[in-house]
PDB file of N, CA and C in Angstrom:
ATOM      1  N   UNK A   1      11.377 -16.543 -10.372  1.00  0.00           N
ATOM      2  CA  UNK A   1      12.593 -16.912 -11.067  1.00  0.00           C
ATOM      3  C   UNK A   1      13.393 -17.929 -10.249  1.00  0.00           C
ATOM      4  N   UNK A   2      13.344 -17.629  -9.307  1.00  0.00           N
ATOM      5  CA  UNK A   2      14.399 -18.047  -8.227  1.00  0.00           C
ATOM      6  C   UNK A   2      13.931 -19.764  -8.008  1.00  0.00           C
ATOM      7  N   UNK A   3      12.239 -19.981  -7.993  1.00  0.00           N
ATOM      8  CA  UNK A   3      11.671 -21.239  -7.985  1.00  0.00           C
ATOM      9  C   UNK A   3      11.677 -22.197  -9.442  1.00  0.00           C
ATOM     10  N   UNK A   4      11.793 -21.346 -10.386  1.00  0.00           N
ATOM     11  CA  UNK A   4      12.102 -21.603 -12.321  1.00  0.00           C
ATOM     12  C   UNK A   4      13.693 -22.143 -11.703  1.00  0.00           C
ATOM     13  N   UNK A   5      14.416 -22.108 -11.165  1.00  0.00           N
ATOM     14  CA  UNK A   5      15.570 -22.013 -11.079  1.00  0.00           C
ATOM     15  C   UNK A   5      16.043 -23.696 -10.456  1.00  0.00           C
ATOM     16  N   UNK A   6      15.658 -23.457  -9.075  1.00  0.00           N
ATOM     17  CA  UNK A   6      15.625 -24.957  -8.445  1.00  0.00           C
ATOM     18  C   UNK A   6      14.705 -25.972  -8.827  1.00  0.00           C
ATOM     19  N   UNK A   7      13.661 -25.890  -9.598  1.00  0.00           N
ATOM     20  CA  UNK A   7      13.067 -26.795 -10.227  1.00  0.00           C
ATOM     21  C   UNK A   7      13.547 -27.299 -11.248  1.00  0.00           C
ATOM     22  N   UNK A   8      14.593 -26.891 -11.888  1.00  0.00           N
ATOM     23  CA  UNK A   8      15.379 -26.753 -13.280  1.00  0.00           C
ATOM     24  C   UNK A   8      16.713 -27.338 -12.763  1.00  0.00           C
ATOM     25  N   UNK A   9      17.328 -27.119 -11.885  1.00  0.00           N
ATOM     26  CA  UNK A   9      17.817 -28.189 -10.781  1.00  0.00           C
ATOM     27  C   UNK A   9      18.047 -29.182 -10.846  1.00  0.00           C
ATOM     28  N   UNK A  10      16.454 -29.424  -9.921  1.00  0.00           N
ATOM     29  CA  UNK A  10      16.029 -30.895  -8.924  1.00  0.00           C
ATOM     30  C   UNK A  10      15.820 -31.591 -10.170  1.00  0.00           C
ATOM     31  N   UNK A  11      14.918 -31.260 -11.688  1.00  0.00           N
ATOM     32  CA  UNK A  11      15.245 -32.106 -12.592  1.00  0.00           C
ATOM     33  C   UNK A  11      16.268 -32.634 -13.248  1.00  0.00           C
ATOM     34  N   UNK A  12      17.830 -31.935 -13.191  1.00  0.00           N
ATOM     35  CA  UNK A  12      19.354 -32.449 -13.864  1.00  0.00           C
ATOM     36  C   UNK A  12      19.481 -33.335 -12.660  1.00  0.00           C
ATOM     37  N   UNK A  13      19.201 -33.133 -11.584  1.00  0.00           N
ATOM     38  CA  UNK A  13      19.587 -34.276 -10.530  1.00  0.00           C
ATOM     39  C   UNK A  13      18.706 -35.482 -10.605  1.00  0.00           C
ATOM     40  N   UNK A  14      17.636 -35.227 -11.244  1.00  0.00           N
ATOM     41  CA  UNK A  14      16.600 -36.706 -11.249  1.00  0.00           C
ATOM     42  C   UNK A  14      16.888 -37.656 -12.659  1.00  0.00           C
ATOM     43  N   UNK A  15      17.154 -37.021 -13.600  1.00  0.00           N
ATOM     44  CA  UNK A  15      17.538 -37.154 -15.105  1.00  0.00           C
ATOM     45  C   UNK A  15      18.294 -38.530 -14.796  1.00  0.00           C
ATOM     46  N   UNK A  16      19.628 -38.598 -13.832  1.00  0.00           N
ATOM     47  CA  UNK A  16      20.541 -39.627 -13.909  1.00  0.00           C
ATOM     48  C   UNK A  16      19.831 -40.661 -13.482  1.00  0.00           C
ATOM     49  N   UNK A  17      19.167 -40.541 -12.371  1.00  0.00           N
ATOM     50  CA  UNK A  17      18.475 -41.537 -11.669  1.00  0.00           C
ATOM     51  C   UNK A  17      17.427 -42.221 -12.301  1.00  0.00           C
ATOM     52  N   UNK A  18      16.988 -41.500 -13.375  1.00  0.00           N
ATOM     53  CA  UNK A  18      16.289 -42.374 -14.222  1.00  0.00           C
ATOM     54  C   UNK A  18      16.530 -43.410 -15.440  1.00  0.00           C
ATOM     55  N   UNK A  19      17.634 -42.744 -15.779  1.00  0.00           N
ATOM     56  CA  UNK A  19      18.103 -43.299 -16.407  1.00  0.00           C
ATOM     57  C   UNK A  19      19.017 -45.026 -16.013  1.00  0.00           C
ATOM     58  N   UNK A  20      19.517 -44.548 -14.625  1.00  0.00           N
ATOM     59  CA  UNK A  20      19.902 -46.029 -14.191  1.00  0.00           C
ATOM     60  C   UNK A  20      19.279 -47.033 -14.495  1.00  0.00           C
ATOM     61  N   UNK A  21      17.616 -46.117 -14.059  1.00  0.00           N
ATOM     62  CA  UNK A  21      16.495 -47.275 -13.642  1.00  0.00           C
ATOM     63  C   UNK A  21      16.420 -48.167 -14.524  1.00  0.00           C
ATOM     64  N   UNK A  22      16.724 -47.671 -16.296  1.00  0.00           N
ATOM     65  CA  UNK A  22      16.546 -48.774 -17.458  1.00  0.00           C
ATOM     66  C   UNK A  22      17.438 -49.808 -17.676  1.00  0.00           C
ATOM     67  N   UNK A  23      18.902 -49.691 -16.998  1.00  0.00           N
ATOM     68  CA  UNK A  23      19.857 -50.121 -17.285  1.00  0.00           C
ATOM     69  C   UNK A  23      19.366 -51.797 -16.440  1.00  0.00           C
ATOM     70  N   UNK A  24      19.685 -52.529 -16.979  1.00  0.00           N
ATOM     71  CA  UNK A  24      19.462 -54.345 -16.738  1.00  0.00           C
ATOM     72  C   UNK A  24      21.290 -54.274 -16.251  1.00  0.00           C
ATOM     73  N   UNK A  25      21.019 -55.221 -14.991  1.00  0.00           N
ATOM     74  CA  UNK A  25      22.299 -56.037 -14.212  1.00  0.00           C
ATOM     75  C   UNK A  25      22.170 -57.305 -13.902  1.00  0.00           C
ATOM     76  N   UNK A  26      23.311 -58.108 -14.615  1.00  0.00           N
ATOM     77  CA  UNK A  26      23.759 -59.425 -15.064  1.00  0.00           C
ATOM     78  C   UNK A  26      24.671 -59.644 -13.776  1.00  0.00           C
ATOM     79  N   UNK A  27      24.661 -60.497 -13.542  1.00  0.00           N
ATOM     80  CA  UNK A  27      25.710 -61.292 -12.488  1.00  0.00           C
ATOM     81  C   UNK A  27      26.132 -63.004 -12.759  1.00  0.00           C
ATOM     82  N   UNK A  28      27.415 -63.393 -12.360  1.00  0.00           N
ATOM     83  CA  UNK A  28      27.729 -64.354 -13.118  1.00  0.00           C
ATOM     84  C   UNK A  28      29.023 -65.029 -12.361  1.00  0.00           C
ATOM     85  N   UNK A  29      29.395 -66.240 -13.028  1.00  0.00           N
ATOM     86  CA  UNK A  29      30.469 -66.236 -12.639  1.00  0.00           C
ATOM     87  C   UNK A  29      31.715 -66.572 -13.946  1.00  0.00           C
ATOM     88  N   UNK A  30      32.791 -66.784 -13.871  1.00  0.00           N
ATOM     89  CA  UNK A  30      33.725 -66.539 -15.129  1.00  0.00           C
ATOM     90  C   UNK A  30      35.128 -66.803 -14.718  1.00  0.00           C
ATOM     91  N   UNK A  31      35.679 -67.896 -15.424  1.00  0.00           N
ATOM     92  CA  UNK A  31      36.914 -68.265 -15.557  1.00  0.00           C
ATOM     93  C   UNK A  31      38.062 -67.973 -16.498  1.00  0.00           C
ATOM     94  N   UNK A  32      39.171 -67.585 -16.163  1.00  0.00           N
ATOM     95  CA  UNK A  32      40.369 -67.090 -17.177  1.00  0.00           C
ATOM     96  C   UNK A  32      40.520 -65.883 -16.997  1.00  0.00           C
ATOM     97  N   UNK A  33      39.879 -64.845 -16.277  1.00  0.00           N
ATOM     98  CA  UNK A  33      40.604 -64.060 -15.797  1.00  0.00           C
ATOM     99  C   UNK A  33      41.374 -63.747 -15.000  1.00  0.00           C
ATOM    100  N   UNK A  34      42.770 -64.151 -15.523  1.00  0.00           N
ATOM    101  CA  UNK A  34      43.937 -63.845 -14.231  1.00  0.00           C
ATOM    102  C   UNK A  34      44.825 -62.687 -14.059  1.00  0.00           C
ATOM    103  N   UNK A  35      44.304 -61.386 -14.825  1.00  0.00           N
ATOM    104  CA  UNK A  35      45.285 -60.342 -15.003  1.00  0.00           C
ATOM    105  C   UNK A  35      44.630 -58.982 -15.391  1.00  0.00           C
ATOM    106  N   UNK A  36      44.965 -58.026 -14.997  1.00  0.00           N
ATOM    107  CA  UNK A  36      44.115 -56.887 -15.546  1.00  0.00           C
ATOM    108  C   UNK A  36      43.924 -56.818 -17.182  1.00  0.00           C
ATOM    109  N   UNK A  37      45.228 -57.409 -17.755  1.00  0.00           N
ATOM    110  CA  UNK A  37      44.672 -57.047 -19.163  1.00  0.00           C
ATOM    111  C   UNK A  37      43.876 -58.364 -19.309  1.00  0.00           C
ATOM    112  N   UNK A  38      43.856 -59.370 -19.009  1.00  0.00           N
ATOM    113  CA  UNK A  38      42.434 -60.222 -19.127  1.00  0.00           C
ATOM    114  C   UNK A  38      40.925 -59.203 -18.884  1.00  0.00           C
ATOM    115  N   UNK A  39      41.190 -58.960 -17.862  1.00  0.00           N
ATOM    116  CA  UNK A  39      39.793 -57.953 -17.740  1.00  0.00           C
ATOM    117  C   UNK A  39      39.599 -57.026 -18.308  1.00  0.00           C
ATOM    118  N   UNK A  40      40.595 -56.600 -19.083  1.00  0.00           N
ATOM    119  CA  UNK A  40      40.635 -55.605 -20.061  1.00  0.00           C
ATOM    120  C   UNK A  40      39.944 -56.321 -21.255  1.00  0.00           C
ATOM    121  N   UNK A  41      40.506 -57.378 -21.972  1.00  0.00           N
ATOM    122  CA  UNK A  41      40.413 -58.190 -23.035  1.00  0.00           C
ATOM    123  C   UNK A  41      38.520 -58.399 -23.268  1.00  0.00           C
ATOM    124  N   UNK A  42      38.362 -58.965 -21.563  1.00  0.00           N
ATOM    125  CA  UNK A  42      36.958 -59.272 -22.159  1.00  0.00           C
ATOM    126  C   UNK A  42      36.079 -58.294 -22.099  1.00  0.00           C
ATOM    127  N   UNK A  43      36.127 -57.457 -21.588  1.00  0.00           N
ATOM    128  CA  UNK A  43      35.473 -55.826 -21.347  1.00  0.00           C
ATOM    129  C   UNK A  43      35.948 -55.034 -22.496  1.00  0.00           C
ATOM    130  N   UNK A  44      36.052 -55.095 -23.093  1.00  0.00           N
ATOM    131  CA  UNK A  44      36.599 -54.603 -24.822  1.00  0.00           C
ATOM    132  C   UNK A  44      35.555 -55.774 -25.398  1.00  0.00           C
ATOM    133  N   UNK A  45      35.905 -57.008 -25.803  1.00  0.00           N
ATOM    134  CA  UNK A  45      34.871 -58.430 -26.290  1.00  0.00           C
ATOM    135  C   UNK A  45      33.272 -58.023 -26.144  1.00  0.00           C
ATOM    136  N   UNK A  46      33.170 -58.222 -24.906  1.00  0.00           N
ATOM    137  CA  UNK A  46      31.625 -57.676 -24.758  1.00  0.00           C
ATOM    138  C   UNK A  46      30.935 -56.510 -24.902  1.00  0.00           C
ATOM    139  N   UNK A  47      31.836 -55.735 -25.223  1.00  0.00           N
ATOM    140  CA  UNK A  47      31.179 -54.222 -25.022  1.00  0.00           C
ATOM    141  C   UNK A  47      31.408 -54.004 -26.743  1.00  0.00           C
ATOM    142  N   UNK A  48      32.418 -54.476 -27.054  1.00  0.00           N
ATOM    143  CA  UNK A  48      32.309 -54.559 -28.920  1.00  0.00           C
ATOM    144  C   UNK A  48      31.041 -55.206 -29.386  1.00  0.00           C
ATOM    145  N   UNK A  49      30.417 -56.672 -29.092  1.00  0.00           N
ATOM    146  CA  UNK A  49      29.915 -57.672 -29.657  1.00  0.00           C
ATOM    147  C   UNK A  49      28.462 -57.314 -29.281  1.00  0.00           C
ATOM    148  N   UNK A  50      28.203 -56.840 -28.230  1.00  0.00           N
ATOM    149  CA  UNK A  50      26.806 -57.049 -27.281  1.00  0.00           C
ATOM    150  C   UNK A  50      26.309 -55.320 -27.033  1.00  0.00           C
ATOM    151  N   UNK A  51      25.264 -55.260 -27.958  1.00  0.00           N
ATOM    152  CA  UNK A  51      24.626 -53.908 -27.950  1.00  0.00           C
ATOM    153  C   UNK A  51      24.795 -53.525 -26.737  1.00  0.00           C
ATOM    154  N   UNK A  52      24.400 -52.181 -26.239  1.00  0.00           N
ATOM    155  CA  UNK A  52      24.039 -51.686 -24.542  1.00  0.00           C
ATOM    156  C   UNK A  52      25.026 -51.940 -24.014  1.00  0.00           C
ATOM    157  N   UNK A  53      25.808 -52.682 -23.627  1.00  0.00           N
ATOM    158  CA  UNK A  53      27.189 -53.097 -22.366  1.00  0.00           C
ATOM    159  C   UNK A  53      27.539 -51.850 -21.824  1.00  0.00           C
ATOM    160  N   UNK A  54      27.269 -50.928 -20.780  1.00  0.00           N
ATOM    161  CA  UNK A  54      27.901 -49.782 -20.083  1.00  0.00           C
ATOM    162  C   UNK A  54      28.899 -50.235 -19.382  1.00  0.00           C
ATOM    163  N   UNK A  55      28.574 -51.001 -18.554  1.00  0.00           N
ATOM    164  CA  UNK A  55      30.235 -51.848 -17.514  1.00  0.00           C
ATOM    165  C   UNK A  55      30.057 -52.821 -17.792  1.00  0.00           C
ATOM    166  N   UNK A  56      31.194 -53.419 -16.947  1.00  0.00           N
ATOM    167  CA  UNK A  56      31.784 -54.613 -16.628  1.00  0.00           C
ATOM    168  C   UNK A  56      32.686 -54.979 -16.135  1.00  0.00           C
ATOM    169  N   UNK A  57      32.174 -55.428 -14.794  1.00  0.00           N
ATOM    170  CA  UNK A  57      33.283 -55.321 -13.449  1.00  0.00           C
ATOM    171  C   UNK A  57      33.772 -56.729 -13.173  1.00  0.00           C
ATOM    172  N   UNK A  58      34.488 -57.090 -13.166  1.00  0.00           N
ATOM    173  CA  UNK A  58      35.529 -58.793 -13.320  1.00  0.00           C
ATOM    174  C   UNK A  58      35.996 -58.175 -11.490  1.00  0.00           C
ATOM    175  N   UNK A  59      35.320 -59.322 -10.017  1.00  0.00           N
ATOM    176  CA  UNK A  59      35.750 -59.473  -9.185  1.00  0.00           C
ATOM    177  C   UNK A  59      36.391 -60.477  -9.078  1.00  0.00           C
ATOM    178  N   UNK A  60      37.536 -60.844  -7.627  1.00  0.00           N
ATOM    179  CA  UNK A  60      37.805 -62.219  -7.194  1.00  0.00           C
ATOM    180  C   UNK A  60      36.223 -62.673  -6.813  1.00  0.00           C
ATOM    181  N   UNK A  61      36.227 -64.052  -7.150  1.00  0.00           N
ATOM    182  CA  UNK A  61      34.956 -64.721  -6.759  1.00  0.00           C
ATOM    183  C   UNK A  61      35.151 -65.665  -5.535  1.00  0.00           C
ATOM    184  N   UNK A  62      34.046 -66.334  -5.258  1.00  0.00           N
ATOM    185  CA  UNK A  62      34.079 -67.534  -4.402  1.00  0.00           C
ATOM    186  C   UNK A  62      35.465 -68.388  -4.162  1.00  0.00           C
ATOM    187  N   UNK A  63      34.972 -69.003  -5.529  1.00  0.00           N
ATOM    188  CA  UNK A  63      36.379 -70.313  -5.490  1.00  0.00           C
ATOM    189  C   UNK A  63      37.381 -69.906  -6.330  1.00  0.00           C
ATOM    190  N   UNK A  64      38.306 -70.962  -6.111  1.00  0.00           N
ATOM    191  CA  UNK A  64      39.475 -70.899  -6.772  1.00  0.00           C
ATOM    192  C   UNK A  64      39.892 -70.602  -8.323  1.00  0.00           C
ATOM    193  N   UNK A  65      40.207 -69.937  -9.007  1.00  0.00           N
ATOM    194  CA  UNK A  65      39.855 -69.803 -10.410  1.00  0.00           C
ATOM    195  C   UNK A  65      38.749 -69.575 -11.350  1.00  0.00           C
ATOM    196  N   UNK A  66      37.949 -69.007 -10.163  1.00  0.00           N
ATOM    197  CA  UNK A  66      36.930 -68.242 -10.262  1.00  0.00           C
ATOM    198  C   UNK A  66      36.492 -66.665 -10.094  1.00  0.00           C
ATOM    199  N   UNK A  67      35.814 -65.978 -11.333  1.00  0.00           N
ATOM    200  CA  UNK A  67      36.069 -64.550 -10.942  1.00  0.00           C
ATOM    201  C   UNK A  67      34.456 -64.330 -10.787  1.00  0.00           C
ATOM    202  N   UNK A  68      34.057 -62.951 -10.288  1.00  0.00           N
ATOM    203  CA  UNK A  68      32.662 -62.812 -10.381  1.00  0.00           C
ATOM    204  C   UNK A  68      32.786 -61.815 -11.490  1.00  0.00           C
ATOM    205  N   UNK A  69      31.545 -61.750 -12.357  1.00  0.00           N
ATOM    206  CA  UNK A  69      31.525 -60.603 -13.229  1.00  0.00           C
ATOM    207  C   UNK A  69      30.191 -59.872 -13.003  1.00  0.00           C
ATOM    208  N   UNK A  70      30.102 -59.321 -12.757  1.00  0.00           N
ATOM    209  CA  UNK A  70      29.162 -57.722 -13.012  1.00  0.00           C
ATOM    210  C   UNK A  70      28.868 -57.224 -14.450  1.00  0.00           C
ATOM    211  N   UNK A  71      27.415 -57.284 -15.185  1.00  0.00           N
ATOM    212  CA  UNK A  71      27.537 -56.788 -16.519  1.00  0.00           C
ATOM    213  C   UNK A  71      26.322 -55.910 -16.619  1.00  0.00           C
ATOM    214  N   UNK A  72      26.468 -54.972 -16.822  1.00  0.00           N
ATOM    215  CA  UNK A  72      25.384 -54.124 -16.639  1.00  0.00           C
ATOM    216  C   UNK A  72      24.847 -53.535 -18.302  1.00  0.00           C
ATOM    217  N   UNK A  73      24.124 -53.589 -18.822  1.00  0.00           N
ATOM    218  CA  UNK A  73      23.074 -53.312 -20.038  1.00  0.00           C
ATOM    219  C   UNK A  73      21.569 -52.307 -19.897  1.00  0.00           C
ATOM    220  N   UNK A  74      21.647 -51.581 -20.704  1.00  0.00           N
ATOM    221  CA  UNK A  74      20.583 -50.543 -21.282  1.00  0.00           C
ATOM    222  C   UNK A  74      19.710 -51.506 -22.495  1.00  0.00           C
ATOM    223  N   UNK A  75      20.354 -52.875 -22.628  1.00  0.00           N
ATOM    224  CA  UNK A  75      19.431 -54.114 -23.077  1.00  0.00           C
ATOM    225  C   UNK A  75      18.983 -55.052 -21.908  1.00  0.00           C
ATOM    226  N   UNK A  76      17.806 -55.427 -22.285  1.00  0.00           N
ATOM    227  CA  UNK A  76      17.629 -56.636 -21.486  1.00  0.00           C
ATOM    228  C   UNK A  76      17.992 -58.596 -21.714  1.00  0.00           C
ATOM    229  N   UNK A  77      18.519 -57.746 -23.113  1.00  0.00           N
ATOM    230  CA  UNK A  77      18.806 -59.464 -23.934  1.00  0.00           C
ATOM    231  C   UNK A  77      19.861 -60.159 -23.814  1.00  0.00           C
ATOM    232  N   UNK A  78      20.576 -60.048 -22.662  1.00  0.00           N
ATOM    233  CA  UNK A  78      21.945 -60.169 -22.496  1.00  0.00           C
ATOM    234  C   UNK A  78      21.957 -61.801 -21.491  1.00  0.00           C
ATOM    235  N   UNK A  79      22.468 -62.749 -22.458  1.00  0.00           N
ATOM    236  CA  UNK A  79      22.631 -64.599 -21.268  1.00  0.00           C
ATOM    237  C   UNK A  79      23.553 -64.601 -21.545  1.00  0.00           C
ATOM    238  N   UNK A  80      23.823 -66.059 -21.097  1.00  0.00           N
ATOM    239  CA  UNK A  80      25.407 -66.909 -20.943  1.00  0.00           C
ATOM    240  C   UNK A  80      25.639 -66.955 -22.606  1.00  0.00           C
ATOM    241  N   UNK A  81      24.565 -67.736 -23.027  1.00  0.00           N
ATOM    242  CA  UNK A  81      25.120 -67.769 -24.390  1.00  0.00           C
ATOM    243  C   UNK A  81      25.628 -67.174 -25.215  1.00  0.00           C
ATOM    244  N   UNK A  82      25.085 -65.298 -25.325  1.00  0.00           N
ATOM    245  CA  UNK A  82      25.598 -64.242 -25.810  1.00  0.00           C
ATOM    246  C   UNK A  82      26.150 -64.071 -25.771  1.00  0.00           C
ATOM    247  N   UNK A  83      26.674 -63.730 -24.548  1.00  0.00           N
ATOM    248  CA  UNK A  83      28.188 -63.333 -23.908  1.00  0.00           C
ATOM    249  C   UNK A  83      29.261 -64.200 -24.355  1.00  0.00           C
ATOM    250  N   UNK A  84      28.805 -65.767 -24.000  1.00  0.00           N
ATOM    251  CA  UNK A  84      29.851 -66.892 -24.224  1.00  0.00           C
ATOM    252  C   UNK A  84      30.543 -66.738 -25.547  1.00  0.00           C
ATOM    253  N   UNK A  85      29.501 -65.818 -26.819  1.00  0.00           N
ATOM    254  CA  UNK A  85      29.618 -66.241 -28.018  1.00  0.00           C
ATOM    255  C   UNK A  85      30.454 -64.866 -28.143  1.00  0.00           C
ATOM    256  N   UNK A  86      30.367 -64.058 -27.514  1.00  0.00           N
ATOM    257  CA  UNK A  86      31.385 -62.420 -27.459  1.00  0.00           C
ATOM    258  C   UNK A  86      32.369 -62.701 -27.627  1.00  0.00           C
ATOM    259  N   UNK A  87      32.939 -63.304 -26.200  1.00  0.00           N
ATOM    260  CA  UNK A  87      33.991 -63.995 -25.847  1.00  0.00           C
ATOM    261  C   UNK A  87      34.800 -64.793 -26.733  1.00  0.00           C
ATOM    262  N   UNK A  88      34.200 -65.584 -27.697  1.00  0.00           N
ATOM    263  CA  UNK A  88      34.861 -66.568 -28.567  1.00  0.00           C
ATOM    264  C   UNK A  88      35.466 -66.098 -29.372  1.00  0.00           C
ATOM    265  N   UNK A  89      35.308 -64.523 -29.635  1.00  0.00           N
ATOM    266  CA  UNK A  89      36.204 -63.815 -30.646  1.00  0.00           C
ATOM    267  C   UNK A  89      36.993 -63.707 -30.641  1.00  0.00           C
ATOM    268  N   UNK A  90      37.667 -63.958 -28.777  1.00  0.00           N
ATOM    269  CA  UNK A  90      39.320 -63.374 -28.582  1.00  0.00           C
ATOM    270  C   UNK A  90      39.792 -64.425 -27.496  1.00  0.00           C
ATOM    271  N   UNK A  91      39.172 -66.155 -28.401  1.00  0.00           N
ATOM    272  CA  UNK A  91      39.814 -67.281 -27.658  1.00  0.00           C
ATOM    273  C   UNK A  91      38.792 -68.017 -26.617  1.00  0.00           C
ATOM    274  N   UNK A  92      39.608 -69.425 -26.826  1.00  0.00           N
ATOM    275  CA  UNK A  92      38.948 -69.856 -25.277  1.00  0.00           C
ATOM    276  C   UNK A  92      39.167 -70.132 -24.094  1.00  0.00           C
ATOM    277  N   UNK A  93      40.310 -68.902 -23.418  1.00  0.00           N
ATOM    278  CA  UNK A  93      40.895 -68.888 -22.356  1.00  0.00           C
ATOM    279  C   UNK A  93      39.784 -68.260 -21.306  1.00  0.00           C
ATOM    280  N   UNK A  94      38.824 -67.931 -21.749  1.00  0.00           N
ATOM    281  CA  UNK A  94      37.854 -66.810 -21.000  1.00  0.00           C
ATOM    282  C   UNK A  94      36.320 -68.350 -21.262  1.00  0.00           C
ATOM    283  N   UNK A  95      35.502 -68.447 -19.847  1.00  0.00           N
ATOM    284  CA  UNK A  95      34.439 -69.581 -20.094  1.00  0.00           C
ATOM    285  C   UNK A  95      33.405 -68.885 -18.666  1.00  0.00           C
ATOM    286  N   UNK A  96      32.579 -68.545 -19.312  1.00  0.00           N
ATOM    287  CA  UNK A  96      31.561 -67.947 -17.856  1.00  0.00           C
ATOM    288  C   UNK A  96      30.514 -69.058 -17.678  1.00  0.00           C
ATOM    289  N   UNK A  97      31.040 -69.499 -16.518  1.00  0.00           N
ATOM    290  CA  UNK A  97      29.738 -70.476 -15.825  1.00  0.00           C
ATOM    291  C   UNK A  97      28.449 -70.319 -15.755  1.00  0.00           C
ATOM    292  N   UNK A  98      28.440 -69.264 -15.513  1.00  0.00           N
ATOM    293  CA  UNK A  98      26.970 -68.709 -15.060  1.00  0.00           C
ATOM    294  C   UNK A  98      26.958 -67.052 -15.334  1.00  0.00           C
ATOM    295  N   UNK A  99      25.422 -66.329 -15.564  1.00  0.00           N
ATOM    296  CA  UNK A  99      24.851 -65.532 -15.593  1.00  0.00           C
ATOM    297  C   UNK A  99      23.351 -65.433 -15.656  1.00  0.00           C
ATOM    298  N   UNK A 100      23.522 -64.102 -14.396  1.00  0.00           N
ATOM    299  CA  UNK A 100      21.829 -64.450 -14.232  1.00  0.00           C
ATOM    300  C   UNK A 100      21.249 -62.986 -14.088  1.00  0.00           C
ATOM    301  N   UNK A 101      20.227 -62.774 -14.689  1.00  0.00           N
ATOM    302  CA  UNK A 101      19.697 -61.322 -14.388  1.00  0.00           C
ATOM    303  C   UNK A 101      19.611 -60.597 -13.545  1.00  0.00           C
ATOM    304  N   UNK A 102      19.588 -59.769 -12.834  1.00  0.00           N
ATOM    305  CA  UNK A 102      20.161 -59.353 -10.844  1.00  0.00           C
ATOM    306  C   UNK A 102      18.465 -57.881 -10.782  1.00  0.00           C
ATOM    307  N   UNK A 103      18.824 -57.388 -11.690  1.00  0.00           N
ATOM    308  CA  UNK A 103      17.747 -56.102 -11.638  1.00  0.00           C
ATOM    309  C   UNK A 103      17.964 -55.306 -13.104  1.00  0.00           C
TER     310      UNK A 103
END
């Protein structure tokens, strides 16, 4: 019983970890976010428009008026263009330079 027990376990603890494994990570870079509710705005946009979207993390980036974004998907179909076209729903204060598949 006691081995029925921790095997029953070690599988709820492996369950998550597998599940990460499917999830696809986007990396990028992205202009017009200057405010939390900006990062709010487009993290609502993409996660409405673009099947799969679990996060989406808006850092300070490199340069100047530049943010980094983090986009993580349970799709793998996720580019600039998609996204770009998310985005267009709520303006064109928001313009991502770049995105590139990470893992």
């Amino acid at each position: 019983m006691k081995k029925l027990i921790l095997l029953s376990a070690l599988a709820l603890l492996a369950t998550p970890a597998l599940r990460a494994g499917d999830a696809s990570t986007y990396e990028g870079t992205i202009t017009g976010v200057v405010c939390v509710a900006c990062k709010q705005h487009v993290t609502e946009a993409l996660t409405a428009k673009l099947d799969g979207i679990t996060e989406v993390k808006i850092t300070p980036g490199a340069k100047d008026g530049e943010q980094k974004i983090t986009i993580v998907s349970k799709k793998d179909d996720v580019t600039k263009d998609t996204a770009s076209q998310a985005l267009s729903s709520i303006g064109n204060d928001y313009k991502i330079l770049s995105l590139e598949k990470k893992g």
